[in-house]
Protein backbone atom coordinates (compact mmCIF):
# COMPACT_ATOMS: atom_id res chain seq x y z
CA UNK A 1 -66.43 -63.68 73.79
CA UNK A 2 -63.39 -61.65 72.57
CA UNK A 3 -61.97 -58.51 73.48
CA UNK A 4 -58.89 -57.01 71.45
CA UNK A 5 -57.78 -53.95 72.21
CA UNK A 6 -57.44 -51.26 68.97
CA UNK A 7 -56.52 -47.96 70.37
CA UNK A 8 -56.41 -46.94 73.91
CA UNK A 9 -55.05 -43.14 74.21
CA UNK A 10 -57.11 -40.38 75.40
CA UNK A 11 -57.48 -36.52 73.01
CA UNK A 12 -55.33 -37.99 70.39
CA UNK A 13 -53.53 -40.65 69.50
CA UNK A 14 -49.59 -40.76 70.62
CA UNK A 15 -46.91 -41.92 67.76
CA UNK A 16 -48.12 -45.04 65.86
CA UNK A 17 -51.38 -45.15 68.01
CA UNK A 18 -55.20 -44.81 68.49
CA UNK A 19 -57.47 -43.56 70.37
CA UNK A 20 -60.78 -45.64 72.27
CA UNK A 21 -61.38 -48.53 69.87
CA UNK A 22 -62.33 -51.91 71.03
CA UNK A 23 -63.46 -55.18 69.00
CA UNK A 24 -65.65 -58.11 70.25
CA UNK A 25 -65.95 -61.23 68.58
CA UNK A 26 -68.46 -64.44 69.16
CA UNK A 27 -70.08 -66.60 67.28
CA UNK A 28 -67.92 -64.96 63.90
CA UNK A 29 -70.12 -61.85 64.65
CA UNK A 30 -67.23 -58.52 64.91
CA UNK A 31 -68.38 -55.67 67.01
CA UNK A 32 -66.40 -52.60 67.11
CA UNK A 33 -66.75 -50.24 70.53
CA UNK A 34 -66.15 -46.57 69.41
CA UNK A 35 -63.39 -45.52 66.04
CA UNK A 36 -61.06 -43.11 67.45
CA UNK A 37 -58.44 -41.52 65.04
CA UNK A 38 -56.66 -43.94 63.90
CA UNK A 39 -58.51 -47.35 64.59
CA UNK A 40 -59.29 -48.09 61.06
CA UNK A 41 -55.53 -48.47 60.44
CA UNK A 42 -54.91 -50.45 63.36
CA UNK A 43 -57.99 -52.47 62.91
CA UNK A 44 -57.18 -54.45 59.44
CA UNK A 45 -54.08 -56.02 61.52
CA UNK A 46 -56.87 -57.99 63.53
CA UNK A 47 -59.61 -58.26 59.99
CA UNK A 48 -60.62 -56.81 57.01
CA UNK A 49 -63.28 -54.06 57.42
CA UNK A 50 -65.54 -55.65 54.88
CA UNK A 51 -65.48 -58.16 58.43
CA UNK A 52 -67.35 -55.61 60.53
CA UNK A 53 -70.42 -56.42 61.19
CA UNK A 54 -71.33 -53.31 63.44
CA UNK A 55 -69.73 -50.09 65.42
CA UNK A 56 -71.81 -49.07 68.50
CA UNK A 57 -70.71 -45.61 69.83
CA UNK A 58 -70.34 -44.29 73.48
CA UNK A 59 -70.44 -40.46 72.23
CA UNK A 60 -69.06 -38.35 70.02
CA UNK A 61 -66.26 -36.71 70.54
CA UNK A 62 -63.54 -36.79 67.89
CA UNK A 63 -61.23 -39.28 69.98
CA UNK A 64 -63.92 -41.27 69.85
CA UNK A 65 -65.35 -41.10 66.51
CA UNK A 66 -62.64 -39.81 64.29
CA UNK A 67 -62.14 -42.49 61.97
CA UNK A 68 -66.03 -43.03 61.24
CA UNK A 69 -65.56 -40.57 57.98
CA UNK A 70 -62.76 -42.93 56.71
CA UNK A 71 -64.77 -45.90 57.58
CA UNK A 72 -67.70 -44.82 55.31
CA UNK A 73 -65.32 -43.94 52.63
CA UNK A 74 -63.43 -47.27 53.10
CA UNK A 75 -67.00 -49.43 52.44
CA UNK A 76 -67.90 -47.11 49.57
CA UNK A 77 -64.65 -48.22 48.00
CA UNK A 78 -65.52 -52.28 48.97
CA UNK A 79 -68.73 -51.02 47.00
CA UNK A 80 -66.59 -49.78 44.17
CA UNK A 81 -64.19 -52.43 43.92
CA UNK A 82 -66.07 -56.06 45.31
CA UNK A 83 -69.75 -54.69 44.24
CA UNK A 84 -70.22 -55.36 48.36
CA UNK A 85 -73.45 -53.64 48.96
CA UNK A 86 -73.75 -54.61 52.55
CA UNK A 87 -74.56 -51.99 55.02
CA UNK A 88 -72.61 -51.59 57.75
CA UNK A 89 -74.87 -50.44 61.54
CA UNK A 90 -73.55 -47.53 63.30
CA UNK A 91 -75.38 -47.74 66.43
CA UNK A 92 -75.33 -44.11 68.54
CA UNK A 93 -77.60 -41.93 70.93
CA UNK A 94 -79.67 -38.69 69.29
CA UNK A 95 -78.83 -36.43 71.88
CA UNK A 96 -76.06 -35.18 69.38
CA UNK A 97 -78.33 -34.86 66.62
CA UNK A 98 -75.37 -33.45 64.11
CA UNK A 99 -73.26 -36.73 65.53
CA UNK A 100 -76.30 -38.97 65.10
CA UNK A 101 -76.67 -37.77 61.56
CA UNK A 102 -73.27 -38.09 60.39
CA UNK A 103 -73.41 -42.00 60.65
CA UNK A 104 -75.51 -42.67 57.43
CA UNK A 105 -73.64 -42.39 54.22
CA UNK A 106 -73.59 -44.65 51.03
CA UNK A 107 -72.99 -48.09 52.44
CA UNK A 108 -73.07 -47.10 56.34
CA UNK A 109 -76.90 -46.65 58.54
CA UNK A 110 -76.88 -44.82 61.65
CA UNK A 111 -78.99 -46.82 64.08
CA UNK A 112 -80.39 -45.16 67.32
CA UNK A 113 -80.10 -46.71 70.12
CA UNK A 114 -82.18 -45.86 73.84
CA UNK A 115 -79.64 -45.85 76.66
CA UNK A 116 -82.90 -46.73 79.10
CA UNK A 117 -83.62 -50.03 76.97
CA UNK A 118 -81.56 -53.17 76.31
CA UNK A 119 -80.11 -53.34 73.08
CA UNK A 120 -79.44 -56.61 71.33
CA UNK A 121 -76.28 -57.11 68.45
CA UNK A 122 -75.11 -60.15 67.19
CA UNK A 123 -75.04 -62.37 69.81
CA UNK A 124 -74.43 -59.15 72.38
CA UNK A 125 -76.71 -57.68 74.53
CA UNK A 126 -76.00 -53.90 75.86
CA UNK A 127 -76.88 -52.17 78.75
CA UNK A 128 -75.86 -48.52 79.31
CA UNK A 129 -75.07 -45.88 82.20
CA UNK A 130 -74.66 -42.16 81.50
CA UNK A 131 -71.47 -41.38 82.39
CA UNK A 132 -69.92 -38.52 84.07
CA UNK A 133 -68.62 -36.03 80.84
CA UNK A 134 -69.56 -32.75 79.68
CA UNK A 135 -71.21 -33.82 76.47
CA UNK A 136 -73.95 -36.70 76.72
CA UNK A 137 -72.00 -40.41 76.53
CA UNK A 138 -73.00 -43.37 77.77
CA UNK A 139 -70.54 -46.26 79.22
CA UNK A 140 -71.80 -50.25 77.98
CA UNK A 141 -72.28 -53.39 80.03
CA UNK A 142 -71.89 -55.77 77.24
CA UNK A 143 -72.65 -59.68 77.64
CA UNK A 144 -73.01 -62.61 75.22
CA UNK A 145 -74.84 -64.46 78.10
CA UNK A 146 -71.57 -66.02 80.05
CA UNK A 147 -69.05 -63.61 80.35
CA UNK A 148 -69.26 -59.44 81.05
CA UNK A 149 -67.50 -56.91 79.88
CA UNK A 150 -67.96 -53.26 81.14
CA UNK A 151 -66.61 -49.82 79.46
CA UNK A 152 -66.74 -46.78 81.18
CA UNK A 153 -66.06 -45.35 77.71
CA UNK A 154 -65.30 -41.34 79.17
CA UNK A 155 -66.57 -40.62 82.62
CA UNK A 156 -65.22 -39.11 85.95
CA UNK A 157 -65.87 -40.60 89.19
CA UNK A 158 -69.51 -41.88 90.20
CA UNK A 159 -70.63 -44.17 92.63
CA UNK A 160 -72.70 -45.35 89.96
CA UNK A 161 -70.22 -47.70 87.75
CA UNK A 162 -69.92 -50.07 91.23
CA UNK A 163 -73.42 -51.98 90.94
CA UNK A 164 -73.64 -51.10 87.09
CA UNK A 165 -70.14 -53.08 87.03
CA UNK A 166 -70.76 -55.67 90.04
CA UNK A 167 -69.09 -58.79 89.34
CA UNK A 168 -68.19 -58.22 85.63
CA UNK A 169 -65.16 -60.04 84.28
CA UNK A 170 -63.61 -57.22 82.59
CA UNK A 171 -63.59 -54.13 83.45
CA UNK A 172 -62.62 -50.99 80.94
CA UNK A 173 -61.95 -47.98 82.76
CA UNK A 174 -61.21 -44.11 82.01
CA UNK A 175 -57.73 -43.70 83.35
CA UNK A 176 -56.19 -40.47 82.29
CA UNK A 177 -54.88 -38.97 85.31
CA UNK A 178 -52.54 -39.91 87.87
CA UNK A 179 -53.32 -40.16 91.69
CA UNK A 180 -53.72 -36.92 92.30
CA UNK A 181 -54.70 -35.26 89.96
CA UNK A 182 -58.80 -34.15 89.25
CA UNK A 183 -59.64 -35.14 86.12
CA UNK A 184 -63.27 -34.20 86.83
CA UNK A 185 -63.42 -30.77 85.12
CA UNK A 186 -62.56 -32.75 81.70
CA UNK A 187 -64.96 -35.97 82.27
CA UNK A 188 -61.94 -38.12 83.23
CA UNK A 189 -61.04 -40.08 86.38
CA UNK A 190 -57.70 -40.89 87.89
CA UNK A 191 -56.06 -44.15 88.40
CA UNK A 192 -57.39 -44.49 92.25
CA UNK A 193 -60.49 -43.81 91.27
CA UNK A 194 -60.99 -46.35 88.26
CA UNK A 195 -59.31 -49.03 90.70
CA UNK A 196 -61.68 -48.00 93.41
CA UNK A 197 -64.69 -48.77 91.26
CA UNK A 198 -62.79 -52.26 90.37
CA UNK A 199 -62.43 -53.29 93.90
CA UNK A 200 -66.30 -52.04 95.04
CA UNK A 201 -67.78 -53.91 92.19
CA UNK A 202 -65.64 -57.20 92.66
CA UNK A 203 -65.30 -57.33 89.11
CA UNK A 204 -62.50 -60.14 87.70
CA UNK A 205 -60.04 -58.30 85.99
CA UNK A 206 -58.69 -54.55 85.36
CA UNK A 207 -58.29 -52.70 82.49
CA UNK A 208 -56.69 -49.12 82.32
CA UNK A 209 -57.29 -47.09 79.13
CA UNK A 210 -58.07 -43.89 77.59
CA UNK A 211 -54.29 -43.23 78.63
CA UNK A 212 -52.24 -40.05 78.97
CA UNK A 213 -49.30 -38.52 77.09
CA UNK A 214 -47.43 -37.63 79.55
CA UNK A 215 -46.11 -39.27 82.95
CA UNK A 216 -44.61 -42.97 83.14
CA UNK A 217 -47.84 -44.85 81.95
CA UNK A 218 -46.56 -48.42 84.61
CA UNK A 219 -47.15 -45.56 87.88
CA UNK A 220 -50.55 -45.70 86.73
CA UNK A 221 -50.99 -49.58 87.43
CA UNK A 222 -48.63 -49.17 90.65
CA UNK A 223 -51.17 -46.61 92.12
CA UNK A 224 -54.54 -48.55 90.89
CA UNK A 225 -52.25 -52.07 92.94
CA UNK A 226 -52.87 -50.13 95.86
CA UNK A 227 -56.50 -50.18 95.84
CA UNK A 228 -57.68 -52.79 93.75
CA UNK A 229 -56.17 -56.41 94.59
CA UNK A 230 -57.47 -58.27 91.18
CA UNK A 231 -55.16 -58.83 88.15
CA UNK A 232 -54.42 -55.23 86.61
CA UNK A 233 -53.24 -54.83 82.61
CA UNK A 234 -51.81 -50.84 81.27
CA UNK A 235 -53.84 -51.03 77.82
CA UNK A 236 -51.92 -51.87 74.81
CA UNK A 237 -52.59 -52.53 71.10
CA UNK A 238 -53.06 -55.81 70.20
CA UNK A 239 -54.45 -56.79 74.19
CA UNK A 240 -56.65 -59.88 73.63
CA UNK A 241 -59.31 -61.17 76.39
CA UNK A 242 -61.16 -64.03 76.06
């Protein structure tokens, strides 16, 4: 299994970024995690988008979503222009029912998914935990049957992410405050906080995302160092795992 990191900025994407966008690969099988604004850009450095093979979604606020519009447009022109009539999956939860409904277009099928039952992509299978947010959004414990990776996707604190993350290998947190600082009005956590989950849950590795604008981004990783003692990485574009 694959990870590469797409876009990693939380609210909107800073100069030449993206917001939460993830891609997993096995088997040849691509799975995209969330299309924040501007992830459709930044994904055809990694493949072409007739590659995609599905998008599952953690919610859907715009940061996290944005670039689904342009997506649908982009395989309506693949239509147009390669006669590709595949349809692309959109996997989401109905308790946005305008969200849900905005994933089927001409050459795109929103697909519900139950965030109480198992649900099997590819060569993934997904778990999910309702995070901690104001609007319904559920984090993923993805596995291809060997390795785990687990994305808090937007969420503030809860006790809940340490067994739902117990010994995974990677670890994709919600870091968009510094220690400090309550992110809990928004649905965010702090660095402490995503570190303190890491180090509960034993999990292999660290990954600190949905990232601020503001503040010296490496402070973050020096303040989750304190708490967690596993190998820490600031998310960046282009980030491979595998």
């Amino acid at each position: 299994m694959k990870l590469t990191i797409i876009g990693f900025w939380g609210g909107y994407p800073n100069k030449d970024g993206a917001t939460s966008s993830y891609l997993l690969e096995k088997d040849n099988f691509k799975l995209l995690l969330d299309m924040g604004s501007g992830a459709l850009s930044k994904l055809q450095k990694f493949i072409s988008i007739s590659e995609l093979d599905a998008v599952v979604l953690s919610h859907y606020h715009h940061d996290h979503v944005a670039d689904i519009g342009v997506l649908q447009y982009a395989k309506l022109i693949d239509y147009y222009v390669h006669n590709n009539e595949k349809q692309l999956k959109i996997y989401g939860h109905t308790e946005d029912k305008e969200g849900y409904a905005s994933l089927s277009h001409q050459y795109t099928e929103g697909v519900a998914y139950d965030p109480d039952e198992l649900l099997k992509i590819g060569p993934f299978e997904i778990s999910f935990l309702r995070t901690k947010h104001p609007v319904p959004c559920f984090g993923m414990c993805i596995t291809d049957g060997e390795k785990t990776i687990v994305y808090t996707a937007d969420s503030s604190y809860t006790e809940d992410w340490i067994p739902f993350a117990n010994n995974a290998d990677l670890l994709i947190t919600d870091c968009n405050y510094f220690k400090g600082q309550d992110g809990s009005g928004a649905g965010h956590m702090n660095s402490v906080e995503a570190a303190s989950i890491a180090q509960a849950a034993n999990v292999k590795q660290l990954v600190l995302s949905h990232l601020p604008q503001f503040g010296v981004l490496e402070q973050l990783k020096e303040e989750a160092k304190q708490i967690y003692t596993g190998e820490i990485v600031l998310a960046e574009e282009g980030f491979v795992w595998e």
